[in-house]
N, C-alpha and C. Protein backbone atom coordinates (compact mmCIF):
# COMPACT_ATOMS: atom_id res chain seq x y z
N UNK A 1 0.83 -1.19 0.00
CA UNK A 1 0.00 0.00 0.00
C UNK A 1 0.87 1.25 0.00
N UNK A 2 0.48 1.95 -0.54
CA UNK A 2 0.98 3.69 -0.59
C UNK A 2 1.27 4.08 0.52
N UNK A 3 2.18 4.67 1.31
CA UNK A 3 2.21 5.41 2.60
C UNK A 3 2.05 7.05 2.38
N UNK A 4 0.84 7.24 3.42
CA UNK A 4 0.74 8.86 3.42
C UNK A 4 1.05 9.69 4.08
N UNK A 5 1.97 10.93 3.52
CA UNK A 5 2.68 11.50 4.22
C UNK A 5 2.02 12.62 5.52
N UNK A 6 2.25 12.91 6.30
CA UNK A 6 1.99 13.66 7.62
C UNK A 6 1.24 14.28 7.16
N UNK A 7 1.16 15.10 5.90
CA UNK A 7 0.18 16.23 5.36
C UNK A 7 -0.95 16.09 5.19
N UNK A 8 -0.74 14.55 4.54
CA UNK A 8 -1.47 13.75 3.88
C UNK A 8 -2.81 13.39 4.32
N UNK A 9 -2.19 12.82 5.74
CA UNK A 9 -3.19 12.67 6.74
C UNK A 9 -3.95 13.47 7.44
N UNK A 10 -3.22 14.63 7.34
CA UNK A 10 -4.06 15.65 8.14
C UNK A 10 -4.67 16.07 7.25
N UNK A 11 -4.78 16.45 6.06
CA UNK A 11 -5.68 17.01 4.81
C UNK A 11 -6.93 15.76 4.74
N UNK A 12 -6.60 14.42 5.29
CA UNK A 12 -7.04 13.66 4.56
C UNK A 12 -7.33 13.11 3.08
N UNK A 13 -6.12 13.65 2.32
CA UNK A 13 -5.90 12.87 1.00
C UNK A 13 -5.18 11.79 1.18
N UNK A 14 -5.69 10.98 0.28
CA UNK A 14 -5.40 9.60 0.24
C UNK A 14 -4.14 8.95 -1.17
N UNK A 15 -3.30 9.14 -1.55
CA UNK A 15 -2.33 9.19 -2.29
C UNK A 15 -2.37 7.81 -2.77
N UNK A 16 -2.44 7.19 -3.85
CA UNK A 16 -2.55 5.67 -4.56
C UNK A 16 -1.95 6.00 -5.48
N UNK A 17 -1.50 4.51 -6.09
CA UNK A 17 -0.69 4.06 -7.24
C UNK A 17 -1.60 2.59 -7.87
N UNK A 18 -2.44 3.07 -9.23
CA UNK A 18 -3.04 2.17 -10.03
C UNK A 18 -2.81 1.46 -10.79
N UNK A 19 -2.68 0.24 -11.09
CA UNK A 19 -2.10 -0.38 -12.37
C UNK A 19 -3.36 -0.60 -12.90
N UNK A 20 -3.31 -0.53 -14.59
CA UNK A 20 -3.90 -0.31 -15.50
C UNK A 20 -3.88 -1.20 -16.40
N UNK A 21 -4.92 -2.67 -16.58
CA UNK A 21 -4.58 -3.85 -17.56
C UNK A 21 -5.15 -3.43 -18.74
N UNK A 22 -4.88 -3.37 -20.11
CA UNK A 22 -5.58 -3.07 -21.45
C UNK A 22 -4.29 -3.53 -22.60
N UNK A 23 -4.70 -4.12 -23.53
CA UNK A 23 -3.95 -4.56 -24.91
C UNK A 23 -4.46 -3.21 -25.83
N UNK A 24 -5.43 -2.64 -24.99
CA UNK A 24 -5.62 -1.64 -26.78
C UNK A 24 -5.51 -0.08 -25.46
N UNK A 25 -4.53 0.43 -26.78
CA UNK A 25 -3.89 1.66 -26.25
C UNK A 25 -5.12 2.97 -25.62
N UNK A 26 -6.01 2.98 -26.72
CA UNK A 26 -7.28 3.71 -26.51
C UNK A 26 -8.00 3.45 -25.18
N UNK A 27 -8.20 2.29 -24.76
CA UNK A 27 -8.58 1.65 -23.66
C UNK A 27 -8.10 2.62 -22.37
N UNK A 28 -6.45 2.21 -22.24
CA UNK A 28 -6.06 2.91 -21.21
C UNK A 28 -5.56 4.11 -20.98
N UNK A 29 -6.04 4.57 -22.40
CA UNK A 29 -5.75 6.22 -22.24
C UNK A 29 -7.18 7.06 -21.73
N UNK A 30 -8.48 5.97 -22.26
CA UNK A 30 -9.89 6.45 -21.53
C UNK A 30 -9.63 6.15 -20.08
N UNK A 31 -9.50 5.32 -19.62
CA UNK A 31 -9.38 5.11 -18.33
C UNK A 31 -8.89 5.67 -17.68
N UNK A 32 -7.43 6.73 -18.10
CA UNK A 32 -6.66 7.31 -17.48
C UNK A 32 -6.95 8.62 -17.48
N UNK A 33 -7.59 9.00 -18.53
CA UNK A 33 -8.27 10.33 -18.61
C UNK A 33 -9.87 10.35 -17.85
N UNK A 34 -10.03 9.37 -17.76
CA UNK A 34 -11.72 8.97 -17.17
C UNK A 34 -11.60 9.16 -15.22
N UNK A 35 -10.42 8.34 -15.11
CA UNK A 35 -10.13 8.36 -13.54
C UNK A 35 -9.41 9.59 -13.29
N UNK A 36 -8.81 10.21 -13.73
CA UNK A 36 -7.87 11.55 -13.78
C UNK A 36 -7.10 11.38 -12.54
N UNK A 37 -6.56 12.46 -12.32
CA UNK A 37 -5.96 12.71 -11.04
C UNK A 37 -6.28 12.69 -9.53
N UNK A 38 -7.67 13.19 -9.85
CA UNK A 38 -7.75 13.17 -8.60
C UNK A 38 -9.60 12.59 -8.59
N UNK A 39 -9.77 11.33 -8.65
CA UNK A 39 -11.10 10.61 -8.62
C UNK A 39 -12.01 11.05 -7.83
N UNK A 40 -11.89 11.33 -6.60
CA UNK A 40 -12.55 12.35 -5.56
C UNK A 40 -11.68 13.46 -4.53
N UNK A 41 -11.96 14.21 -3.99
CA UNK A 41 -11.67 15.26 -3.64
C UNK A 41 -10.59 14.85 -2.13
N UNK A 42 -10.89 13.63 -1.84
CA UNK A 42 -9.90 13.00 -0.63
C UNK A 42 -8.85 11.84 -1.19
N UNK A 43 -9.09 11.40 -2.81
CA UNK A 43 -8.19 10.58 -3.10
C UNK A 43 -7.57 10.94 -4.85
N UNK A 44 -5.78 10.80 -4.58
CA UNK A 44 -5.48 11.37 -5.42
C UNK A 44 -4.36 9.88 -6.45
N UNK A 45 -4.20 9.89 -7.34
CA UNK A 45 -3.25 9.44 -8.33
C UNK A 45 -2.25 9.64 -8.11
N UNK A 46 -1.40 8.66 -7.66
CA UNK A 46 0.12 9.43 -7.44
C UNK A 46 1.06 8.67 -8.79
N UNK A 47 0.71 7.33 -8.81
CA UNK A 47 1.47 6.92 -10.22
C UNK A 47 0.26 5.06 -11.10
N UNK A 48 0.56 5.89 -12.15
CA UNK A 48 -0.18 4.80 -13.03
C UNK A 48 0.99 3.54 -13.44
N UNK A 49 0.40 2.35 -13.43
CA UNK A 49 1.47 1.53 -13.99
C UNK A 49 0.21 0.63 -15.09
N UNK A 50 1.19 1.05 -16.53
CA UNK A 50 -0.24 0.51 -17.58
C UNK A 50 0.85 -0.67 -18.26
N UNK A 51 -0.06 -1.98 -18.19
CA UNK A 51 0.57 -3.57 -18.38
C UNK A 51 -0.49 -3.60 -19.90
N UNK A 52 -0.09 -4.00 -20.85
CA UNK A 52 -0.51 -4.79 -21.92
C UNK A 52 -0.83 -6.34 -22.06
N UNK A 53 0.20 -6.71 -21.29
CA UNK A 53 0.01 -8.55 -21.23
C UNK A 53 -0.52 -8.69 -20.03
N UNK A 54 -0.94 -10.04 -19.50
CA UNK A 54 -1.20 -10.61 -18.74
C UNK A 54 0.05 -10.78 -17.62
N UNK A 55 1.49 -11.20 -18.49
CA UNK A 55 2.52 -11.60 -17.52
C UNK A 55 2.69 -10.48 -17.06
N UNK A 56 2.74 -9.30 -17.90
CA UNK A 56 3.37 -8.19 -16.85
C UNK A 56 2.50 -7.96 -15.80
N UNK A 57 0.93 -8.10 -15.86
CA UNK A 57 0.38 -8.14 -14.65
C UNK A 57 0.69 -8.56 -13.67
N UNK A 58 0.40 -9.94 -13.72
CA UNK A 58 1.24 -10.91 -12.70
C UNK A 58 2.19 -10.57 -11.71
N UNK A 59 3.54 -10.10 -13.22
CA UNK A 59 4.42 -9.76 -12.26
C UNK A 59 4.53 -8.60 -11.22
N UNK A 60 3.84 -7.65 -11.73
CA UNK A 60 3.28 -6.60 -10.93
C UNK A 60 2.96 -6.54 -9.61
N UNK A 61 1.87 -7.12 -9.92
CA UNK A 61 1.14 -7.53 -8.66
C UNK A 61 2.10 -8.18 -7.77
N UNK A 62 2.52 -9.16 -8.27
CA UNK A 62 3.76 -10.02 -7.04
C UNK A 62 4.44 -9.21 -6.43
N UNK A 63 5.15 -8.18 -7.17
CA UNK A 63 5.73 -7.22 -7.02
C UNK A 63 5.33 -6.41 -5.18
N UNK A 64 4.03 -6.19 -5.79
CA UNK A 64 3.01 -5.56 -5.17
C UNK A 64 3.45 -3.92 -5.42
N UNK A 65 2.55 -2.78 -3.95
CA UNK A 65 2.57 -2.00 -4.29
C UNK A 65 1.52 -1.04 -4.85
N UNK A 66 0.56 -1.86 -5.16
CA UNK A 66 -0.75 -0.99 -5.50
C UNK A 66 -1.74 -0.97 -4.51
N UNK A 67 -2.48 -0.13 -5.05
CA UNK A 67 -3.82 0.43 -4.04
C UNK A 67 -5.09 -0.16 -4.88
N UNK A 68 -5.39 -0.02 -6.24
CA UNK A 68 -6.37 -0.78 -6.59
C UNK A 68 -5.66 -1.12 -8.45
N UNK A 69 -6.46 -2.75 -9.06
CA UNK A 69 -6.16 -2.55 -10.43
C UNK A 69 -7.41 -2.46 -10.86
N UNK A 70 -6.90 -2.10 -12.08
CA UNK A 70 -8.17 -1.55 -13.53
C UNK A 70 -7.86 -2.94 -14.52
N UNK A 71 -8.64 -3.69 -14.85
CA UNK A 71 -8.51 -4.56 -15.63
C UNK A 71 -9.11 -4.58 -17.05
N UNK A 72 -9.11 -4.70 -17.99
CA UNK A 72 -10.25 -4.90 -19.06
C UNK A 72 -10.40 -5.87 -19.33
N UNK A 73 -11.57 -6.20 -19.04
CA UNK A 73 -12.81 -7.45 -19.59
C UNK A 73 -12.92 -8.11 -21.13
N UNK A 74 -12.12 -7.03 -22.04
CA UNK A 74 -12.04 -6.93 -23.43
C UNK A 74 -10.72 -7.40 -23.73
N UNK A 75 -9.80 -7.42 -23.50
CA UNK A 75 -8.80 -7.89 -23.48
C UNK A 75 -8.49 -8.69 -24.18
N UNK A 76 -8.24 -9.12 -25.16
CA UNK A 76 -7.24 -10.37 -26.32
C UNK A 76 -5.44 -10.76 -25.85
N UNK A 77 -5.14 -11.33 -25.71
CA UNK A 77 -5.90 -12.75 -26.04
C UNK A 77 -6.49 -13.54 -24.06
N UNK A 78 -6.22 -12.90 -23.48
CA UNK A 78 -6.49 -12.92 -22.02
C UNK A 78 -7.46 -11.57 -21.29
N UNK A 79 -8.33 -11.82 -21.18
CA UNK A 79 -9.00 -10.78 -20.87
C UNK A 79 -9.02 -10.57 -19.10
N UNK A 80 -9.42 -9.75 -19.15
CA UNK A 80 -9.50 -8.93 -17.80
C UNK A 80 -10.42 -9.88 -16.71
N UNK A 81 -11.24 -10.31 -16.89
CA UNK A 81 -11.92 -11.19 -16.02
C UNK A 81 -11.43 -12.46 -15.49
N UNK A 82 -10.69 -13.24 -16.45
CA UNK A 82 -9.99 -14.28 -16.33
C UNK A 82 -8.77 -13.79 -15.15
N UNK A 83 -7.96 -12.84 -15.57
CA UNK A 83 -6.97 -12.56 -14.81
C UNK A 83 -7.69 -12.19 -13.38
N UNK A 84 -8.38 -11.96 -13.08
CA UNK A 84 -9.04 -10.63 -11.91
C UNK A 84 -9.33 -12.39 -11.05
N UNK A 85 -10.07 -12.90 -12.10
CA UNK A 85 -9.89 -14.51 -10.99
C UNK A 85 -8.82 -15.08 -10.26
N UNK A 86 -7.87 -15.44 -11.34
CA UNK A 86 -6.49 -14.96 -11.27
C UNK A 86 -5.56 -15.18 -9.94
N UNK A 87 -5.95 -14.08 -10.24
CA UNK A 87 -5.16 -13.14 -9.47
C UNK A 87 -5.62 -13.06 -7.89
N UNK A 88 -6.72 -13.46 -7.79
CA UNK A 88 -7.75 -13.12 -6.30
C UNK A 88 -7.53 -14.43 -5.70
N UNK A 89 -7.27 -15.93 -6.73
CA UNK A 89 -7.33 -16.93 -6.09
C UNK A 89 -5.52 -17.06 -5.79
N UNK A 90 -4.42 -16.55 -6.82
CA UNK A 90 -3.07 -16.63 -6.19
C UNK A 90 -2.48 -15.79 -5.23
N UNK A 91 -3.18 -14.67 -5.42
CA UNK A 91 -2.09 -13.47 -4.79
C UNK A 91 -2.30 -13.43 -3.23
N UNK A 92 -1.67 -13.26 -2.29
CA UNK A 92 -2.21 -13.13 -1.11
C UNK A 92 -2.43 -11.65 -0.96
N UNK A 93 -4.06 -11.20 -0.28
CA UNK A 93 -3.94 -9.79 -0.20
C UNK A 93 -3.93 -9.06 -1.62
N UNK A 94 -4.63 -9.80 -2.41
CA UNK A 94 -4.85 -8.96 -3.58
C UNK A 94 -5.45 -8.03 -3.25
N UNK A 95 -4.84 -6.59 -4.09
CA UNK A 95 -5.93 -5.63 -4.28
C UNK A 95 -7.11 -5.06 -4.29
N UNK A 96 -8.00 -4.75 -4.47
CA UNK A 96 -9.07 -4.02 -5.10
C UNK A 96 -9.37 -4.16 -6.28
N UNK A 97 -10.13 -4.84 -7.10
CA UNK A 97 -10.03 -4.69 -8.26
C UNK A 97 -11.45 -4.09 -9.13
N UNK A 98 -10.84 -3.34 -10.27
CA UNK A 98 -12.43 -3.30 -10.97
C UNK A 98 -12.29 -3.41 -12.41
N UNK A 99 -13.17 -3.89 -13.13
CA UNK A 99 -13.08 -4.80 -14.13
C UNK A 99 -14.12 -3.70 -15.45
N UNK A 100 -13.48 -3.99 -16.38
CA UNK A 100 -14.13 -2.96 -17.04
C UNK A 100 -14.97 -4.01 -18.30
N UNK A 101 -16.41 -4.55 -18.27
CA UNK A 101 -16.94 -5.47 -19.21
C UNK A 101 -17.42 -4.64 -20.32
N UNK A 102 -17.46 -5.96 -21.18
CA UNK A 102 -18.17 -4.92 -22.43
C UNK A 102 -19.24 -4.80 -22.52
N UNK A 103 -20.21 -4.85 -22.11
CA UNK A 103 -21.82 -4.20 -21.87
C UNK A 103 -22.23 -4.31 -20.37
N UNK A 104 -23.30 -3.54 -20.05
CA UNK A 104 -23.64 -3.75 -18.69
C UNK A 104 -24.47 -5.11 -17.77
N UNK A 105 -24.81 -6.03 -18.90
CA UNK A 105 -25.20 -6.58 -18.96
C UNK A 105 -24.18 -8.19 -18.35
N UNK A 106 -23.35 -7.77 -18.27
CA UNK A 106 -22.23 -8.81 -18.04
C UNK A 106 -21.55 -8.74 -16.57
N UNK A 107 -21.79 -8.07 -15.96
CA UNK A 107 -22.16 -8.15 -14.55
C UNK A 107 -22.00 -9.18 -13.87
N UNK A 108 -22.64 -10.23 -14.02
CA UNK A 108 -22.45 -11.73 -13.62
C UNK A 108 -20.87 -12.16 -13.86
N UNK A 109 -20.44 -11.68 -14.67
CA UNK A 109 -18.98 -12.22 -14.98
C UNK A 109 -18.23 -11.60 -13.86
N UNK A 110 -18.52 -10.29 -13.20
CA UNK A 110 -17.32 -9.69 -12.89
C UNK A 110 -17.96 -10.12 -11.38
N UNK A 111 -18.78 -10.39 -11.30
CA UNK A 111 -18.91 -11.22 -9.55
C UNK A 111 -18.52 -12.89 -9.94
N UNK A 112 -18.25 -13.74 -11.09
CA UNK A 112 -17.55 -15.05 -11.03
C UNK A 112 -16.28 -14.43 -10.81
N UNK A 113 -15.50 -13.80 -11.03
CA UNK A 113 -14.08 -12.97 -11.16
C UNK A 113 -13.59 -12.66 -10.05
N UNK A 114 -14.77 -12.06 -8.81
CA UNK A 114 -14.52 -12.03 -8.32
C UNK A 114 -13.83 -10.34 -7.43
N UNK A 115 -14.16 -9.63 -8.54
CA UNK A 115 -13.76 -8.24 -8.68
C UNK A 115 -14.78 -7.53 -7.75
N UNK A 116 -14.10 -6.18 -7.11
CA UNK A 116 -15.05 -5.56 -6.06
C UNK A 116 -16.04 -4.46 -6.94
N UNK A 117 -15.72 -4.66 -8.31
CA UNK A 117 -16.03 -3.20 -8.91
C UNK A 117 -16.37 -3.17 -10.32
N UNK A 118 -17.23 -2.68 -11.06
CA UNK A 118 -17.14 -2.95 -12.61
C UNK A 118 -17.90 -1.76 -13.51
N UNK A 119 -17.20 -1.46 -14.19
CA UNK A 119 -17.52 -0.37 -14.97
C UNK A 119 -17.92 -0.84 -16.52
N UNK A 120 -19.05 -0.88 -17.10
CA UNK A 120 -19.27 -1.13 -18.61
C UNK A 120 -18.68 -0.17 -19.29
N UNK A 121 -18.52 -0.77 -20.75
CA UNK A 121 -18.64 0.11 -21.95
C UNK A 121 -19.81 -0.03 -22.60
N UNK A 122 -19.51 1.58 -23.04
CA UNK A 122 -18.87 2.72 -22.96
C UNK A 122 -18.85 2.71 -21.73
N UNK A 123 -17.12 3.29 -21.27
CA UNK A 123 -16.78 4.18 -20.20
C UNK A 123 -17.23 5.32 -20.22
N UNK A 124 -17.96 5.80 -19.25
CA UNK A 124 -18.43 7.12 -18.17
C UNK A 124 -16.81 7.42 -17.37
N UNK A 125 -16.52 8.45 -17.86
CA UNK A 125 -15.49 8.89 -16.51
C UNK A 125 -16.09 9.12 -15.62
N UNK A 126 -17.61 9.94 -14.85
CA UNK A 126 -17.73 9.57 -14.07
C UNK A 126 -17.79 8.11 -13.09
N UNK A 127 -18.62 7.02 -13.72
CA UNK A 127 -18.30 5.72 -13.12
C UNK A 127 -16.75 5.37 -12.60
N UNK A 128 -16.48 5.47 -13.90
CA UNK A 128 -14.23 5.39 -13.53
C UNK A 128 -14.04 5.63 -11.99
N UNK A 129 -14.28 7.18 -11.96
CA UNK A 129 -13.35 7.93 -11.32
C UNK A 129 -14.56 7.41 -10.12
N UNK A 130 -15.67 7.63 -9.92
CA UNK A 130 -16.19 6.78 -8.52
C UNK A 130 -16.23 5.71 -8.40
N UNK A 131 -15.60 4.70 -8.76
CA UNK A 131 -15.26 3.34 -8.78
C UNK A 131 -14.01 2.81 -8.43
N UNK A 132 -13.01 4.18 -8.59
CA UNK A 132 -11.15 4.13 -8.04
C UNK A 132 -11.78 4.56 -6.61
N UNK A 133 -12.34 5.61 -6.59
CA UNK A 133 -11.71 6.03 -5.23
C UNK A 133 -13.22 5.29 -3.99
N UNK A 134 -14.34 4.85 -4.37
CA UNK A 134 -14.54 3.82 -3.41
C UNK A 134 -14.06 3.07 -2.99
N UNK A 135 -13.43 2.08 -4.22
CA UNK A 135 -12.42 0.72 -3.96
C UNK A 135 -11.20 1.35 -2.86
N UNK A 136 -10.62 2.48 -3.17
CA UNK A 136 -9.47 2.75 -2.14
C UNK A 136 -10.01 3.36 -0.71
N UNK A 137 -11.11 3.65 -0.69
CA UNK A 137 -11.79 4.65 0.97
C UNK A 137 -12.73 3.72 1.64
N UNK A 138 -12.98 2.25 1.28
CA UNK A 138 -13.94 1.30 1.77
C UNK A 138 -12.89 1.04 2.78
């Protein structure tokens, strides 16, 4: 997890670092422009980490270090849901995750997955950006 500095705490901003799963560039440039900087007014973006593959996920995560991931559901040749399973059944202390499906209607997938969070397409930056910073203030 992020550590927040003295200021931090007393302002009550909440400082995170997101990793960002998407194979298509457009994807995570909506997302990143959708969640922006500062998702709500107590929680802010401090660094994006955007993975294309699956392995770099993985390794990421092992890594650790994040506050919540963004996955896409759309994803070729491994999509975002698969991993978000993943990932929840290996990692100890996984993340937060929220899963971005391709209609709203698919819902059911992102509770088999296992994900706390899910945003359809079309992306709403509003949804985005209240969907980062619940997952991080729950």
């Amino acid at each position: 997890m992020t550590v927040a500095t003295t200021a931090d705490q007393a302002s009550g901003i909440r400082r995170i670092t997101v990793l960002l799963y998407s194979d298509d560039r457009a994807t995570r440039d909506a997302v990143r422009l959708g969640v922006g900087s500062t998702p709500s007014r107590d929680v802010h973006v401090e660094r994006w980490l955007e993975c294309a593959t699956p392995d770099a996920v993985l390794q990421a995560v092992q890594d650790g270090g994040f506050d919540v991931l963004v996955l896409d559901g759309e994803a070729t040749p491994y999509g975002g849901l698969g991993l978000c399973r993943q990932l929840k059944n290996e990692i100890h202390d996984c993340p937060p995750v929220l899963v971005l499906t391709g209609r709203a209607d698919d819902g059911w997938l992102a509770a088999w997955s296992q994900a706390e969070a899910v945003v359809p397409h079309p992306l709403d930056p509003a949804a985005l950006a209240g969907a980062v910073a619940r997952l991080v203030t729950r």
